[in-house]
PDB file of N, CA and C in Angstrom:
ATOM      1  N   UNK A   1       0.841  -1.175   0.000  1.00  0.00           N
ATOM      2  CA  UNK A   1       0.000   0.000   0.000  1.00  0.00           C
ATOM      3  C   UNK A   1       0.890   1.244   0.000  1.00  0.00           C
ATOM      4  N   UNK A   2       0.380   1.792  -1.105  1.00  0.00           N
ATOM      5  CA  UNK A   2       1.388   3.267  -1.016  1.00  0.00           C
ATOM      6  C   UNK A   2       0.322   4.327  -0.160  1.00  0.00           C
ATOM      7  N   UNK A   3       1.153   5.749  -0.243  1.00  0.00           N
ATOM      8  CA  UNK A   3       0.822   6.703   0.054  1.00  0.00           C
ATOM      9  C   UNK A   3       1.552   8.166  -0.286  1.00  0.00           C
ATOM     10  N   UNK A   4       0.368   8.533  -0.909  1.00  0.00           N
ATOM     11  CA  UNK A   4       0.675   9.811  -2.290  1.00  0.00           C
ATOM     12  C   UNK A   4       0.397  11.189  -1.089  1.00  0.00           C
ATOM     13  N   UNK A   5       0.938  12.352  -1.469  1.00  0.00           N
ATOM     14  CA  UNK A   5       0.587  13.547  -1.042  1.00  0.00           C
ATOM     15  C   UNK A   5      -0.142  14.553  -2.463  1.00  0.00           C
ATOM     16  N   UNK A   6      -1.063  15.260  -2.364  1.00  0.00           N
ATOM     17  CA  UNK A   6      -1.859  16.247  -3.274  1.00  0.00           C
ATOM     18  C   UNK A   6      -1.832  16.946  -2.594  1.00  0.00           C
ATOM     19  N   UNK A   7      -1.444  18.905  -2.972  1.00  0.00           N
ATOM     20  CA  UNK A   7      -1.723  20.049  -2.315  1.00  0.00           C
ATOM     21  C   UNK A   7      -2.627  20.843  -3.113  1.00  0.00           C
ATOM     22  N   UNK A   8      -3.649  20.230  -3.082  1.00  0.00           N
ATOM     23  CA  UNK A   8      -4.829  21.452  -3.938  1.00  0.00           C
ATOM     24  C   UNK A   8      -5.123  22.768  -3.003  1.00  0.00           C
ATOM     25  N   UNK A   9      -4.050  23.335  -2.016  1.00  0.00           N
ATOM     26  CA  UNK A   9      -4.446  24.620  -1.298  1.00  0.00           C
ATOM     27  C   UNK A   9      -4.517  25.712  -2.000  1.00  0.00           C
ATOM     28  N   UNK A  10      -4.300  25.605  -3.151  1.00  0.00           N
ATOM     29  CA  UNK A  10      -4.184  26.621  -3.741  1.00  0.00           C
ATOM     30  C   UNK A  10      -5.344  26.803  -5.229  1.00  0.00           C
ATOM     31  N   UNK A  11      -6.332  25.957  -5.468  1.00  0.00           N
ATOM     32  CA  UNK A  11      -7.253  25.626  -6.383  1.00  0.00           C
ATOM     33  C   UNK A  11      -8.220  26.323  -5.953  1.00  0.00           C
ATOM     34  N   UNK A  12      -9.520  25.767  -6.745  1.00  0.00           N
ATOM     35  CA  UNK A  12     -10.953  26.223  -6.862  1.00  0.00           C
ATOM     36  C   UNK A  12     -12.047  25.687  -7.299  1.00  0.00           C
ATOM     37  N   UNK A  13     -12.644  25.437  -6.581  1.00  0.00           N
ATOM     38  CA  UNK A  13     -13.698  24.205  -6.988  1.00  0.00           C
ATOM     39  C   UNK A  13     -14.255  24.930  -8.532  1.00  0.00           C
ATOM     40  N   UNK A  14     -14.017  24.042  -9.389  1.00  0.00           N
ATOM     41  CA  UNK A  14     -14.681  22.367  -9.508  1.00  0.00           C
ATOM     42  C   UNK A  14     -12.997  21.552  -9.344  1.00  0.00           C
ATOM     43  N   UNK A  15     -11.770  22.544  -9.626  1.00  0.00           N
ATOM     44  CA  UNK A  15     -10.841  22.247  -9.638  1.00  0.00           C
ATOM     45  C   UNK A  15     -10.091  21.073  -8.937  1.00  0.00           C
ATOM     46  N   UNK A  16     -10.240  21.535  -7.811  1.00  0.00           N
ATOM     47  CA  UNK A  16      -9.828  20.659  -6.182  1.00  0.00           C
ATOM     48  C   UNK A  16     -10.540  19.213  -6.450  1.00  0.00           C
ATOM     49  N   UNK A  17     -11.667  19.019  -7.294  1.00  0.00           N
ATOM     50  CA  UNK A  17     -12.181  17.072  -6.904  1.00  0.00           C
ATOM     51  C   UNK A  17     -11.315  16.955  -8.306  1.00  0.00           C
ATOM     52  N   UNK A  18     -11.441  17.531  -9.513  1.00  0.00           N
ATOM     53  CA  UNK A  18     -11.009  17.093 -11.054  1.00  0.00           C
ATOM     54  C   UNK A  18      -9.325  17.215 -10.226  1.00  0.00           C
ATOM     55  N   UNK A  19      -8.406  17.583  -9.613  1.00  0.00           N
ATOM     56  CA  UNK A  19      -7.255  17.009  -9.624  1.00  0.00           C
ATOM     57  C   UNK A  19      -6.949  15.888  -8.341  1.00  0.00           C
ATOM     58  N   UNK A  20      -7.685  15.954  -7.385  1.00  0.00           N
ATOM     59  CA  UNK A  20      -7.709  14.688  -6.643  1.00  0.00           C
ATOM     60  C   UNK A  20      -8.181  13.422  -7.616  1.00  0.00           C
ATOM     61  N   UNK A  21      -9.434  13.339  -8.232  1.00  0.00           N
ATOM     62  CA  UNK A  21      -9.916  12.494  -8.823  1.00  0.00           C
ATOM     63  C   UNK A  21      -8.702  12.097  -9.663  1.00  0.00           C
ATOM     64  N   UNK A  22      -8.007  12.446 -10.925  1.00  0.00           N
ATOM     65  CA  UNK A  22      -6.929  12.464 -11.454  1.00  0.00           C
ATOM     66  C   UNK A  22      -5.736  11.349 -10.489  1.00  0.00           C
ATOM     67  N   UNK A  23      -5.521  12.071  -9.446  1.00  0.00           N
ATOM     68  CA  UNK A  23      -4.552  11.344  -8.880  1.00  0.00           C
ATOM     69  C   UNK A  23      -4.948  10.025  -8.524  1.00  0.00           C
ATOM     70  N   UNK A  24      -6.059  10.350  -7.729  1.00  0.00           N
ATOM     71  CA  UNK A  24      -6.963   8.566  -6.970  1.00  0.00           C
ATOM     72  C   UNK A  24      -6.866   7.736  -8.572  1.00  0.00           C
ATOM     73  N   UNK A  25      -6.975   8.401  -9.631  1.00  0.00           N
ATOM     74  CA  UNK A  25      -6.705   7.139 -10.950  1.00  0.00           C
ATOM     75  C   UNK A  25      -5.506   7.151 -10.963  1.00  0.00           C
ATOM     76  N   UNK A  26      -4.562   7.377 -10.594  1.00  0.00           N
ATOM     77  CA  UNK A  26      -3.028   6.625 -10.578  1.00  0.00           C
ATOM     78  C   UNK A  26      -2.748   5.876  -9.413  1.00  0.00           C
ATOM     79  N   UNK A  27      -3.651   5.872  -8.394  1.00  0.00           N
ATOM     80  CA  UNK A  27      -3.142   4.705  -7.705  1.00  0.00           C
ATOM     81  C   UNK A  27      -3.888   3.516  -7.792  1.00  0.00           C
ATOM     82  N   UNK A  28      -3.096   2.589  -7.215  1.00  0.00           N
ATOM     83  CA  UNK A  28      -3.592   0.994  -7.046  1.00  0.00           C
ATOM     84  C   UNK A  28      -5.082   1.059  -5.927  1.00  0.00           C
ATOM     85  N   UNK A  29      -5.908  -0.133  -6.270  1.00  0.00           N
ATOM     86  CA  UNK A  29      -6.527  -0.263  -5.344  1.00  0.00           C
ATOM     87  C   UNK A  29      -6.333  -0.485  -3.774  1.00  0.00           C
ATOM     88  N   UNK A  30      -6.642  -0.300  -2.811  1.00  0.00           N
ATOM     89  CA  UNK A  30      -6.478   0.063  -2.036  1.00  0.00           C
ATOM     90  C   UNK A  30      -4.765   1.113  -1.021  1.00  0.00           C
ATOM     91  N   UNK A  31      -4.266   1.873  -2.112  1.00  0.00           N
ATOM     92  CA  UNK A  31      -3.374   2.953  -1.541  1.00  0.00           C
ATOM     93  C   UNK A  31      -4.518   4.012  -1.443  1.00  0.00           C
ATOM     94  N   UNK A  32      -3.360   4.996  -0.680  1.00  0.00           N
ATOM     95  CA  UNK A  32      -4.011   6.230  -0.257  1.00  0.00           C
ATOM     96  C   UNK A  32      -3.587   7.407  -0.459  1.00  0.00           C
ATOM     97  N   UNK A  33      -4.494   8.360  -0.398  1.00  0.00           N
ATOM     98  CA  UNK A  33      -4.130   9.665  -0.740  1.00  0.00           C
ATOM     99  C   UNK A  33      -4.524  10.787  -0.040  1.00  0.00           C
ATOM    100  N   UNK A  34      -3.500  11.564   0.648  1.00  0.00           N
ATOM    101  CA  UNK A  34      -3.576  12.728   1.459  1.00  0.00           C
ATOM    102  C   UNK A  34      -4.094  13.889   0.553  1.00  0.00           C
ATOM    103  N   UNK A  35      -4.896  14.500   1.052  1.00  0.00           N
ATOM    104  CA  UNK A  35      -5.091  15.610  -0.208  1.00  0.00           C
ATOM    105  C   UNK A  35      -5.225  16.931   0.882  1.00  0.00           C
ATOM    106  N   UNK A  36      -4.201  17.951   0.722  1.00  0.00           N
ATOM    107  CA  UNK A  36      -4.233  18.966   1.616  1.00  0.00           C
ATOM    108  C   UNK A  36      -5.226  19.983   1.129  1.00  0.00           C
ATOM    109  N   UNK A  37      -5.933  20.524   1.149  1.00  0.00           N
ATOM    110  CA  UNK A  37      -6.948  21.858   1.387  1.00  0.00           C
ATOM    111  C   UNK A  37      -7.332  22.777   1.953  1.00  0.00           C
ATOM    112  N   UNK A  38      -8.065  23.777   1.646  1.00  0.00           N
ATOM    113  CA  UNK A  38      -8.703  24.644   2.615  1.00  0.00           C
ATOM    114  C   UNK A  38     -10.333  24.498   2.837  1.00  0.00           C
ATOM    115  N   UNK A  39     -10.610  25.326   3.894  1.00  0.00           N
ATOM    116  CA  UNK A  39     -12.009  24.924   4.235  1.00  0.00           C
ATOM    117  C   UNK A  39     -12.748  25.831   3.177  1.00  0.00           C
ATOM    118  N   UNK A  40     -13.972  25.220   3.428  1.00  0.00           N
ATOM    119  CA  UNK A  40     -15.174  26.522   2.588  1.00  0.00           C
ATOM    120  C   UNK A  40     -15.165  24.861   1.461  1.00  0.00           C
ATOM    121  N   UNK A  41     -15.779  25.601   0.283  1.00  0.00           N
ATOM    122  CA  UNK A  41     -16.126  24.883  -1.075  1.00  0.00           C
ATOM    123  C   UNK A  41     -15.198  23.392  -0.955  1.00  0.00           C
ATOM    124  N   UNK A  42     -13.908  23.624  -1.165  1.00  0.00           N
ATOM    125  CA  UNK A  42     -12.849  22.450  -1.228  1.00  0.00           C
ATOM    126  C   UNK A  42     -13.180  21.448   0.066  1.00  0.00           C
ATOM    127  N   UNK A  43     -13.266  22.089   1.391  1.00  0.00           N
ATOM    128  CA  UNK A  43     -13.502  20.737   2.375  1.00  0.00           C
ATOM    129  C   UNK A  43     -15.167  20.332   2.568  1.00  0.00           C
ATOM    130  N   UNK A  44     -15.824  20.868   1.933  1.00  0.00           N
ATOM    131  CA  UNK A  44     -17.400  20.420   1.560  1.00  0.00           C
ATOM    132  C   UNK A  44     -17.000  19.324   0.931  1.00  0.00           C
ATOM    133  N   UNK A  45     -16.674  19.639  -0.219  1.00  0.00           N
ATOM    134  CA  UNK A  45     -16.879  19.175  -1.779  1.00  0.00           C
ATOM    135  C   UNK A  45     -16.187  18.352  -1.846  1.00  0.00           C
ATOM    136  N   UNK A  46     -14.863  17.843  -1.773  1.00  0.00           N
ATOM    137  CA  UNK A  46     -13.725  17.113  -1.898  1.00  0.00           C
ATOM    138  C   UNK A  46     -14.160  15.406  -1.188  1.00  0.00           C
ATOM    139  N   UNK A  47     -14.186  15.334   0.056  1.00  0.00           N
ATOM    140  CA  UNK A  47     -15.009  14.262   0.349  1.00  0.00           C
ATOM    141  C   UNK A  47     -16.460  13.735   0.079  1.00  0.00           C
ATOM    142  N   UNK A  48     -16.922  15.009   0.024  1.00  0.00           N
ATOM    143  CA  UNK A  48     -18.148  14.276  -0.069  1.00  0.00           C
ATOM    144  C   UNK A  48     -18.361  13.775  -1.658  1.00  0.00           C
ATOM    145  N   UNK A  49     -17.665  14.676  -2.591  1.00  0.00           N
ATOM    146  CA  UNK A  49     -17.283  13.587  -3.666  1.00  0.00           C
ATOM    147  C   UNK A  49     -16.716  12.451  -4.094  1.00  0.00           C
ATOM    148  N   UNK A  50     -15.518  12.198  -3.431  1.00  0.00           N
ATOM    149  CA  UNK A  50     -14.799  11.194  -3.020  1.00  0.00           C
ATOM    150  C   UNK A  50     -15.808   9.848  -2.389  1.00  0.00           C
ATOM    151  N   UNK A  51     -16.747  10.331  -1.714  1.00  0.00           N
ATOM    152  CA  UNK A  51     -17.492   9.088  -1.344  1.00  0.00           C
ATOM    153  C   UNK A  51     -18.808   8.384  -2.542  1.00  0.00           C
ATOM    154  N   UNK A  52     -19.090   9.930  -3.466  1.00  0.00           N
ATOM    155  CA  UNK A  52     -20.055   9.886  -4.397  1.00  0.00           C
ATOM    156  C   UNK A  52     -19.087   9.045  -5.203  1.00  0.00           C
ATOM    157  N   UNK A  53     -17.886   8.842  -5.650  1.00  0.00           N
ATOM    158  CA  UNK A  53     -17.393   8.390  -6.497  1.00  0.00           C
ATOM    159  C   UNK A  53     -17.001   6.711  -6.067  1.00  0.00           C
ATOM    160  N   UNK A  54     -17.131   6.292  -5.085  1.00  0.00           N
ATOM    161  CA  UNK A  54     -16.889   5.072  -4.635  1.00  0.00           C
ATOM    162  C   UNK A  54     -15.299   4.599  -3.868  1.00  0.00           C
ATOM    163  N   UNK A  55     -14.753   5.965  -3.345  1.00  0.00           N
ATOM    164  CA  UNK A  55     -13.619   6.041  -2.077  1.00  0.00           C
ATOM    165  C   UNK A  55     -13.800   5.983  -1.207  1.00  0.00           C
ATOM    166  N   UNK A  56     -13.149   5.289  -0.481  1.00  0.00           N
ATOM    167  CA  UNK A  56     -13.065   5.827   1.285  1.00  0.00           C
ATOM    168  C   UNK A  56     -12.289   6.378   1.689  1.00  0.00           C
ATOM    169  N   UNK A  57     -13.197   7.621   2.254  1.00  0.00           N
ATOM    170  CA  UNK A  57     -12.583   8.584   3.250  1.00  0.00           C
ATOM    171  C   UNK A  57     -12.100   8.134   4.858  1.00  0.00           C
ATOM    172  N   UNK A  58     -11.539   8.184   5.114  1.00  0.00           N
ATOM    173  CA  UNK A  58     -10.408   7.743   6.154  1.00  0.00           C
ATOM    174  C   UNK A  58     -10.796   8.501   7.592  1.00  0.00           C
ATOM    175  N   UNK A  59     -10.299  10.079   6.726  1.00  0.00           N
ATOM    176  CA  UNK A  59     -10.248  10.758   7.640  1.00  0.00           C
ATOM    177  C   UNK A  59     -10.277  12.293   7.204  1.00  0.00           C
ATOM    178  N   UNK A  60     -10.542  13.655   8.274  1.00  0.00           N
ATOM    179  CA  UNK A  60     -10.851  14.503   7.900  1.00  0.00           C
ATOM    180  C   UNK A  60      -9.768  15.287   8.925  1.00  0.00           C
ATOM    181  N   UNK A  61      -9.175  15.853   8.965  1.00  0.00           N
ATOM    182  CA  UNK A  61      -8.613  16.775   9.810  1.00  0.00           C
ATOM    183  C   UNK A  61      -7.839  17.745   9.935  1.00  0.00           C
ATOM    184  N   UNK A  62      -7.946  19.058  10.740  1.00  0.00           N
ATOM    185  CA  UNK A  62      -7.529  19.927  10.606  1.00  0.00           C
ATOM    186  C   UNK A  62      -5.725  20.380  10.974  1.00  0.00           C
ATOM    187  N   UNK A  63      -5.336  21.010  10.008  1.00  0.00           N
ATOM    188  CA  UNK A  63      -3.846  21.125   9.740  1.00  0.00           C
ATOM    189  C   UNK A  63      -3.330  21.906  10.782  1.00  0.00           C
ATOM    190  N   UNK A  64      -3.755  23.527  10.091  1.00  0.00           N
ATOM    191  CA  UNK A  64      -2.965  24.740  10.466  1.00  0.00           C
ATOM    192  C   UNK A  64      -3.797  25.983   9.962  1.00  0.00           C
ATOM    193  N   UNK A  65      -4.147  27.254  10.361  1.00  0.00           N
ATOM    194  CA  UNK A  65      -4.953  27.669   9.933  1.00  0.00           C
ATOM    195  C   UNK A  65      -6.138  27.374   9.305  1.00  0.00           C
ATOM    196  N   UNK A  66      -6.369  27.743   7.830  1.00  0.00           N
ATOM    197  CA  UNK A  66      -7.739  27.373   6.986  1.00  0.00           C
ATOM    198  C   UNK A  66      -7.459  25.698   6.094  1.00  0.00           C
ATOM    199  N   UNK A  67      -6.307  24.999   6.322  1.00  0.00           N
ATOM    200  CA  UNK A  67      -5.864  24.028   5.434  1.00  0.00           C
ATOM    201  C   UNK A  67      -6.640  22.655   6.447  1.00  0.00           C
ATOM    202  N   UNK A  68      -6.420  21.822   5.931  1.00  0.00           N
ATOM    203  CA  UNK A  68      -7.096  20.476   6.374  1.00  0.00           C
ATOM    204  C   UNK A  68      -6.773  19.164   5.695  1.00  0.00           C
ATOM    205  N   UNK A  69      -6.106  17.904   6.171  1.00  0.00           N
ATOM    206  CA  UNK A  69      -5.958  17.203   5.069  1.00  0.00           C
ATOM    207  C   UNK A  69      -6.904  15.713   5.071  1.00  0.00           C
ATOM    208  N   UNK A  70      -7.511  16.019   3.768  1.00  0.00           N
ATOM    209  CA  UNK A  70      -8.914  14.207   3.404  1.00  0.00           C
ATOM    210  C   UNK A  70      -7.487  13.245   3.343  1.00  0.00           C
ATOM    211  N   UNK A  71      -8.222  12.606   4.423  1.00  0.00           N
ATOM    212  CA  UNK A  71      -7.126  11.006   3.381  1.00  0.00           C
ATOM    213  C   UNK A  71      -8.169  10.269   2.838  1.00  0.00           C
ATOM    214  N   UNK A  72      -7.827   9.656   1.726  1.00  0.00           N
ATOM    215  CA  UNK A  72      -8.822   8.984   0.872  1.00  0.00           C
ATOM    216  C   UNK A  72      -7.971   7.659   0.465  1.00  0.00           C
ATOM    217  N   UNK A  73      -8.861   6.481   0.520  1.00  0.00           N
ATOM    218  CA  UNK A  73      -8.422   5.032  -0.113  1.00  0.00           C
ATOM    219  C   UNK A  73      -9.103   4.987  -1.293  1.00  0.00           C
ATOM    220  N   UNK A  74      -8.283   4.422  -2.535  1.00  0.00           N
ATOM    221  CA  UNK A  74      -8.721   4.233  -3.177  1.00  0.00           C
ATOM    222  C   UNK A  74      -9.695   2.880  -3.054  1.00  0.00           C
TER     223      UNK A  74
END
C-alpha cells in the first residue's frame, strides 16, 4: 500500500475534486491519498465527492490555519 501527497491549497472548486480524482486514478486499489486543502467549497466538496465516487474517506482533519488534510483510499 502506497501513500501519495496532493496540495490542492491553492485551487478552486470544480478544480480541487477534477485534480484529486486524477490522482486517486493513478493509484492501485487500495493505496491512499492525502489531499491537503482549505475549508469553505474544497472541504465540503472534496469528500463528499470522493465518497459519491466510490472512495473511502479515512479521515478529515484539521492542519494549520484554513488548510485540512482528506485522506482517501482508493
Amino acid at each position: 500500500m502506497a501513500t501519495k501527497t496532493l496540495d490542492i491549497t491553492k485551487e478552486h472548486c470544480p478544480m480541487t475534486f477534477v485534480k484529486t480524482k486524477i490522482e486517486l486514478s493513478k493509484l492501485n486499489k487500495g493505496d491512499i491519498l492525502e489531499v491537503l486543502l482549505t475549508e469553505g467549497e474544497p472541504l465540503d466538496n472534496v469528500p463528499r465527492n470522493a465518497v459519491d465516487q466510490g472512495y473511502n474517506v479515512l479521515s478529515v482533519e484539521h492542519v494549520e490555519g484554513p488548510v485540512h488534510k482528506v485522506t482517501i483510499q482508493k
